[in-house]
C-alpha atoms as a PDB file:
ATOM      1  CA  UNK A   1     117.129  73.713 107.628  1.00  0.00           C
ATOM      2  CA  UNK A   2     114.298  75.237 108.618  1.00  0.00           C
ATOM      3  CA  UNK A   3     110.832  73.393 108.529  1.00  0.00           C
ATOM      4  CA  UNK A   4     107.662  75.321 107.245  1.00  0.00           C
ATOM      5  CA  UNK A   5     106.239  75.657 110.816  1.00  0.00           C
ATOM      6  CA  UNK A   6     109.711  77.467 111.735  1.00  0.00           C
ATOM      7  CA  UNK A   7     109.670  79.721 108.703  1.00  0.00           C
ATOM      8  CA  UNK A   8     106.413  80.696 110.084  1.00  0.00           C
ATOM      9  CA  UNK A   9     107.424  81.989 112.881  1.00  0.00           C
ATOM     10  CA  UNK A  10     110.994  83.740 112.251  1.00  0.00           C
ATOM     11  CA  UNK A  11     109.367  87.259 112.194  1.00  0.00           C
ATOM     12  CA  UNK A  12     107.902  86.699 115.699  1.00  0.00           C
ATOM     13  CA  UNK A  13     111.541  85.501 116.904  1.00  0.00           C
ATOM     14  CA  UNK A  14     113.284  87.909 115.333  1.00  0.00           C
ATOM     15  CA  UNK A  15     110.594  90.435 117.345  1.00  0.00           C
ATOM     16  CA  UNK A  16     111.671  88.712 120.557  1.00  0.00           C
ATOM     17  CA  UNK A  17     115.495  89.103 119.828  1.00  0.00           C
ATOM     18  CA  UNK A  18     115.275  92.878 119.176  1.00  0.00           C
ATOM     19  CA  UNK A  19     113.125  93.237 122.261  1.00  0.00           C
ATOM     20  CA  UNK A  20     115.071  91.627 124.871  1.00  0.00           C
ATOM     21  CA  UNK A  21     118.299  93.288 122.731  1.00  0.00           C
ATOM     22  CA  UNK A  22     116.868  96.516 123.520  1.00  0.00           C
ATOM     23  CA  UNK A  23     115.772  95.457 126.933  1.00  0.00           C
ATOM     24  CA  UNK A  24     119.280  94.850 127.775  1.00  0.00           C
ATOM     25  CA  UNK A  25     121.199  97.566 126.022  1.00  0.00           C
ATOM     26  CA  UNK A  26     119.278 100.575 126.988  1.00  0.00           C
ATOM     27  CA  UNK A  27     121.593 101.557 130.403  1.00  0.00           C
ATOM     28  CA  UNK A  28     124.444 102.776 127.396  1.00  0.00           C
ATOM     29  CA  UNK A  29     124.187 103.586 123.290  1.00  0.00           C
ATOM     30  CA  UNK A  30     123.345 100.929 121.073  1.00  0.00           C
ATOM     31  CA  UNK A  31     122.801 100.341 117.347  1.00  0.00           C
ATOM     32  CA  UNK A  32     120.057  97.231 116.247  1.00  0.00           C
ATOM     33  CA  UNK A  33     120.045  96.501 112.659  1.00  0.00           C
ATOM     34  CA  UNK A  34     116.884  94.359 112.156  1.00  0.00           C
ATOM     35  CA  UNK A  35     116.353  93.466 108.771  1.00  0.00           C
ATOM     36  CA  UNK A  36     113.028  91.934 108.534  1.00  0.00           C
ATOM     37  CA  UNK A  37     113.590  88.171 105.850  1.00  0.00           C
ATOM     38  CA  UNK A  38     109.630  88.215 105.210  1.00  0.00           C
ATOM     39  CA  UNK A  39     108.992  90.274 102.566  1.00  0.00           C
ATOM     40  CA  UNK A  40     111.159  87.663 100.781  1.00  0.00           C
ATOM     41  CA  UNK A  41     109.555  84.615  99.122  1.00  0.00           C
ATOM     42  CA  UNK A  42     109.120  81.988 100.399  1.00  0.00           C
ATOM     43  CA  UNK A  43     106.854  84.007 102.810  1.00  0.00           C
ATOM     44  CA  UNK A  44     105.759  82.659 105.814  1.00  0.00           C
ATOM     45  CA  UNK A  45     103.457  84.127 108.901  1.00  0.00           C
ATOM     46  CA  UNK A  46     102.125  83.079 111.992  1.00  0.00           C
ATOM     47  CA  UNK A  47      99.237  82.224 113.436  1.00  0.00           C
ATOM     48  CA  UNK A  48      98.588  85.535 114.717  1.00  0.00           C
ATOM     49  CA  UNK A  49      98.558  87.035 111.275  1.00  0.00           C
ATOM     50  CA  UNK A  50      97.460  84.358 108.923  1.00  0.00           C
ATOM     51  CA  UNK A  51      94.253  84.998 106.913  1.00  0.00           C
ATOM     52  CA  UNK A  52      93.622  88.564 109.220  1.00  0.00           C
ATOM     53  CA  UNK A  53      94.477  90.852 106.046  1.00  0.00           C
ATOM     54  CA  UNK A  54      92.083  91.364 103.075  1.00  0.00           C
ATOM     55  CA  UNK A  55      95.026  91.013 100.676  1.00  0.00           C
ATOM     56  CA  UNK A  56      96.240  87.472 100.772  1.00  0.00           C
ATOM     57  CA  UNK A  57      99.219  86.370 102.048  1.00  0.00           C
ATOM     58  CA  UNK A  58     101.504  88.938 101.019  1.00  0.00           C
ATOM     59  CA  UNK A  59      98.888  91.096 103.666  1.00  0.00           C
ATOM     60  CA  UNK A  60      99.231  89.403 106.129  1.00  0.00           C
ATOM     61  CA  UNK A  61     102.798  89.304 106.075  1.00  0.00           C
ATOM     62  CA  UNK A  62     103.007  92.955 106.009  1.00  0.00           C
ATOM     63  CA  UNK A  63     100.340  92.962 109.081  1.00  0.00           C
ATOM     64  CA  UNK A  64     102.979  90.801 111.205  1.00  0.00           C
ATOM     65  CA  UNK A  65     105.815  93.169 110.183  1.00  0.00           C
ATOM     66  CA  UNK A  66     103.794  96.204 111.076  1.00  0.00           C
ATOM     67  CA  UNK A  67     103.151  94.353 114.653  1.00  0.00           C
ATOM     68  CA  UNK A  68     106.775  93.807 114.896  1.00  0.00           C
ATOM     69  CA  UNK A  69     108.078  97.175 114.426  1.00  0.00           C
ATOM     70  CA  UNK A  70     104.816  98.445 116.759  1.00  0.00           C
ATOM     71  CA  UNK A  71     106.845  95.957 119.185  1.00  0.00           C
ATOM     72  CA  UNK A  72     109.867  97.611 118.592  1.00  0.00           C
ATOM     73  CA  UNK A  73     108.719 100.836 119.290  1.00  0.00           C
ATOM     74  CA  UNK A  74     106.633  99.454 122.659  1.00  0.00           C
ATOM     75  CA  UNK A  75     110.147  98.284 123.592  1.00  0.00           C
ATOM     76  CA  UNK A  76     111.907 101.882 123.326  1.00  0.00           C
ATOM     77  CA  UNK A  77     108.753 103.620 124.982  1.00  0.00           C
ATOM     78  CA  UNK A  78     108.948 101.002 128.253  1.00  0.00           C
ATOM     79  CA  UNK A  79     112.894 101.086 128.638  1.00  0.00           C
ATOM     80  CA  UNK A  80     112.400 105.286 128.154  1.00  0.00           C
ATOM     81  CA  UNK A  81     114.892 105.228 125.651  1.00  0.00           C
ATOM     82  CA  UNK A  82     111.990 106.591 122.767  1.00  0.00           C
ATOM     83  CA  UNK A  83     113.291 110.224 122.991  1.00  0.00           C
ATOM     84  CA  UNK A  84     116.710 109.640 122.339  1.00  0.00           C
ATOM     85  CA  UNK A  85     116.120 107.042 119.759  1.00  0.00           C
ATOM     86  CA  UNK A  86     116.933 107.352 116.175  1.00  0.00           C
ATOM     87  CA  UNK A  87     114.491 104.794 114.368  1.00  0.00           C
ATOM     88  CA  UNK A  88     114.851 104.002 110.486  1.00  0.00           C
ATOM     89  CA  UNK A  89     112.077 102.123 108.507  1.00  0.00           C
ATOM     90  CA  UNK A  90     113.254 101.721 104.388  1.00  0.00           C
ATOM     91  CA  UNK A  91     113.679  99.210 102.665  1.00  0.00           C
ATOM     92  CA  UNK A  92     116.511  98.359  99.567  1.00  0.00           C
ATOM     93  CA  UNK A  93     114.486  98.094  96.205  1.00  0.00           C
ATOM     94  CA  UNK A  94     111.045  98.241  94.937  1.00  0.00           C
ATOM     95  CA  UNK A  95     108.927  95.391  94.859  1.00  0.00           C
ATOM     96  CA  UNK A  96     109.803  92.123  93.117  1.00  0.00           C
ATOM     97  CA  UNK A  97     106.959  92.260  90.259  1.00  0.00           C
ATOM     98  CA  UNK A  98     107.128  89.092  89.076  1.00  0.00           C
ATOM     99  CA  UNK A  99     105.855  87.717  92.394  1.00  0.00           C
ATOM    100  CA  UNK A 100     102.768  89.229  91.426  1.00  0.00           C
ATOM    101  CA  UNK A 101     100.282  89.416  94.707  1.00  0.00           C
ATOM    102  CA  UNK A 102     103.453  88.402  96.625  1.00  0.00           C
ATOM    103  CA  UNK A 103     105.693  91.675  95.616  1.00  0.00           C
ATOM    104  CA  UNK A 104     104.276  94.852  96.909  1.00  0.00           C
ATOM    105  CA  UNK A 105     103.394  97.933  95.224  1.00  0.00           C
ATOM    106  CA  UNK A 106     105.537 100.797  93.661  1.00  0.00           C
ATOM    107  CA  UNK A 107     103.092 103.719  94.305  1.00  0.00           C
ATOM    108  CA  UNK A 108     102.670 103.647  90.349  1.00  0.00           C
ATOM    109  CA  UNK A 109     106.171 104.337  89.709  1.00  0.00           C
ATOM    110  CA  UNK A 110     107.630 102.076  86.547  1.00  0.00           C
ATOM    111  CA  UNK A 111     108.956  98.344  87.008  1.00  0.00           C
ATOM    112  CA  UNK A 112     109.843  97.505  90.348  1.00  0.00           C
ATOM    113  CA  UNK A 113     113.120  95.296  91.808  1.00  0.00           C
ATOM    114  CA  UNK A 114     116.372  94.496  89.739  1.00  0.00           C
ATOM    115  CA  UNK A 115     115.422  97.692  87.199  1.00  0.00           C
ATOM    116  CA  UNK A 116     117.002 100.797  87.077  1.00  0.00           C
ATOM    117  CA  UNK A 117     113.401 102.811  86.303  1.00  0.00           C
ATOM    118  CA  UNK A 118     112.140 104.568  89.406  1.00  0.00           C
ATOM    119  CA  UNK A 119     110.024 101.646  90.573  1.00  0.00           C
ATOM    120  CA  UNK A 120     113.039  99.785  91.472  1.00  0.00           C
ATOM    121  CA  UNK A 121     115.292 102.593  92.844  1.00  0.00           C
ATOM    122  CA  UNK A 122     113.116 104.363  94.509  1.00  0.00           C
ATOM    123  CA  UNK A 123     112.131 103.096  97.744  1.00  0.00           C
ATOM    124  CA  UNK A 124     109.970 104.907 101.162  1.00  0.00           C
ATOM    125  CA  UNK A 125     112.145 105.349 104.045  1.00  0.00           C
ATOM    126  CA  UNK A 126     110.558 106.795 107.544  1.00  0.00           C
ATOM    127  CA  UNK A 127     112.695 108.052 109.889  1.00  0.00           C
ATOM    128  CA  UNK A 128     111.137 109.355 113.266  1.00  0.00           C
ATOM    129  CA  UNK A 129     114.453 110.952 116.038  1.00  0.00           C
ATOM    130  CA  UNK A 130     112.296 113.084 118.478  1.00  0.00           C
ATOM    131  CA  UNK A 131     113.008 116.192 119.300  1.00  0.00           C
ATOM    132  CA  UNK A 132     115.546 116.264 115.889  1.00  0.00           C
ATOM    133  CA  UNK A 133     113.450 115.138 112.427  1.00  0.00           C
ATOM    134  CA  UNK A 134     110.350 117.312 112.438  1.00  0.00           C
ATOM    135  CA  UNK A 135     107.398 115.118 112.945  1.00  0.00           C
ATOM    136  CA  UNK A 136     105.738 114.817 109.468  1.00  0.00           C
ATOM    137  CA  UNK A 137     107.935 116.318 107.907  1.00  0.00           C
ATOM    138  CA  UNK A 138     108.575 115.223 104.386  1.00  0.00           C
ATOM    139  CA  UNK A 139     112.138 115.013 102.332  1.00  0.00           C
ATOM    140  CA  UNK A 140     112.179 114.768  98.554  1.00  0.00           C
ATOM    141  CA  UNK A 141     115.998 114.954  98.434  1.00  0.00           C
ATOM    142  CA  UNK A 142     117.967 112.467  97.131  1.00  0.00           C
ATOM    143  CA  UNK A 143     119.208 110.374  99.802  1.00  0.00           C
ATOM    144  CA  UNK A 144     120.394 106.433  99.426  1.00  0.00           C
ATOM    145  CA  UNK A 145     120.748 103.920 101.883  1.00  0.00           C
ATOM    146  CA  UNK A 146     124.566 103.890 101.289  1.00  0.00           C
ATOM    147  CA  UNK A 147     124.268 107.163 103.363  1.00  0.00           C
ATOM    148  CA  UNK A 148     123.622 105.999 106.457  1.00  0.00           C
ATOM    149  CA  UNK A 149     126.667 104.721 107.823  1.00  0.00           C
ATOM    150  CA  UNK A 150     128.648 108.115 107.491  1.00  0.00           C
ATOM    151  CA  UNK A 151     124.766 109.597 109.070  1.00  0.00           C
ATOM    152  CA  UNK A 152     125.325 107.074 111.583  1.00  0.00           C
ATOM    153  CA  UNK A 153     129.092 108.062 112.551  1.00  0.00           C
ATOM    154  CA  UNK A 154     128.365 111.832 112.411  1.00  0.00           C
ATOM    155  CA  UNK A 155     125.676 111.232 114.556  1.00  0.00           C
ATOM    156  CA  UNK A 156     127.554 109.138 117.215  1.00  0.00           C
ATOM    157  CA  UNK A 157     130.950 111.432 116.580  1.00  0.00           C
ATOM    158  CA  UNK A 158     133.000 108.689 116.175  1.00  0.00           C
ATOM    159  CA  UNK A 159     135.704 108.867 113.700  1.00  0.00           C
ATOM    160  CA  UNK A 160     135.639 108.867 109.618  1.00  0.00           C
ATOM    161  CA  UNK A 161     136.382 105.307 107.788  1.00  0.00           C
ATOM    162  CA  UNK A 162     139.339 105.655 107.004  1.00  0.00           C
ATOM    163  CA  UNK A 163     139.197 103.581 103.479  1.00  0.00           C
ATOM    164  CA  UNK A 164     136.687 105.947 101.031  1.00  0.00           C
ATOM    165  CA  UNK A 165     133.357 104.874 101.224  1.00  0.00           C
ATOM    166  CA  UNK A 166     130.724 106.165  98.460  1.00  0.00           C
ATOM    167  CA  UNK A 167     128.065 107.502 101.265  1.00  0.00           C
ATOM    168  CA  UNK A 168     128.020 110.836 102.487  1.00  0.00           C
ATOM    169  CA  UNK A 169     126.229 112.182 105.721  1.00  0.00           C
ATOM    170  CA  UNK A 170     122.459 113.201 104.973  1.00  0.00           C
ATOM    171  CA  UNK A 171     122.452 114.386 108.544  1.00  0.00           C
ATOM    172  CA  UNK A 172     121.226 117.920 107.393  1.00  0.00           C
ATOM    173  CA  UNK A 173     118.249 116.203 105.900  1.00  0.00           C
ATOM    174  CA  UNK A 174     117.202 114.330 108.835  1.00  0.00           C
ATOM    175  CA  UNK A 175     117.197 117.848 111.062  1.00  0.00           C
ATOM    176  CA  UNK A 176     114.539 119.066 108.752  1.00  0.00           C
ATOM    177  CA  UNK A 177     117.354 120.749 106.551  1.00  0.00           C
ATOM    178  CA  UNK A 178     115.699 120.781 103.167  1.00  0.00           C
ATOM    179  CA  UNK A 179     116.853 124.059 101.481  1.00  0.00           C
ATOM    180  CA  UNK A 180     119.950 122.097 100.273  1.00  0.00           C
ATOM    181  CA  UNK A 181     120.955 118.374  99.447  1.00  0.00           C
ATOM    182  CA  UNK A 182     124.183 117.179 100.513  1.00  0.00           C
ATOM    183  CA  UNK A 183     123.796 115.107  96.929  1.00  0.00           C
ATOM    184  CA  UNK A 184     122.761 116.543  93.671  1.00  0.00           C
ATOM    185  CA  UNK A 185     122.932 113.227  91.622  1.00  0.00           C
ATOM    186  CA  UNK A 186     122.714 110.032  92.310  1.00  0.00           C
END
């Protein structure tokens, strides 16, 4: 069980971890999946962070995560590994509304996490591959987050599931291919 002072602290470990991960794995191909706990309730935040954000706790929590990823990145740059590095920021659902300060914000799309209304579907997702996406480039295709394993294995040219799986490859979209969707529906 983890004490208050621990919980504190997990998004600064979890930092560490991915960093020495990377600093380790970057002499061959490697895939990190780093899914950040803290924009979870209970929240917690470190020292570092606490009280530096005008917008409560919640702020500061999303200050810490935006120095972890900045981390991240830092990591990729100093191993030289930035340039061939597919990195994926996105969440899975809108905000958790009845957190209130504690949830986020949907952009002023309608209801948020656990709806099926836009607010709750409908989620940012920043992907940055130099030298493949176009830098600020901007998709409005529909895309989920289901399609990123068959993005993934296209990418790396390994071989097909072989059960069915519901995702499809959005690899088109993330080469700046916007003139068609690989999905008209969702």
């Amino acid at each position: 069980i983890l004490s208050l002072e621990d919980q504190d602290e997990l998004t600064t470990r979890y930092t560490r971890k991915a960093v020495d991960f990377i600093e380790r794995s970057s002499d061959q191909p490697f895939f990190l999946y780093f899914a950040h706990s803290m924009p979870h309730v209970p929240l917690g935040v470190s020292d570092k962070f606490r009280g530096k954000s005008e917008q409560g706790m919640y702020g500061d929590v999303m200050m810490e995560i935006d120095w972890s990823v900045g981390q991240i990145l830092a990591a990729l740059e100093k191993e030289k590994i930035r340039e061939n590095t597919l990195v994926v920021f996105t969440t899975d659902n809108g905000p958790w509304l009845n957190y209130g300060n504690h949830a986020g914000s949907t952009g002023g799309l309608r209801e948020g996490k656990g709806t099926s209304w836009e607010g709750g579907q409908r989620v940012p997702c920043i992907m940055s591959w130099p030298g493949k996406t176009p830098e600020g480039s901007v998709c409005s295709r529909i895309a989920s987050t289901i399609d990123l394993l068959p993005t993934f294995v296209e990418i790396g040219g390994a071989a097909k599931p072989k059960k069915k799986i519901d995702g499809i490859s959005v690899l088109p979209l993330l080469m700046g291919n916007n003139e068609t969707s690989p999905r008209d529906v969702f």
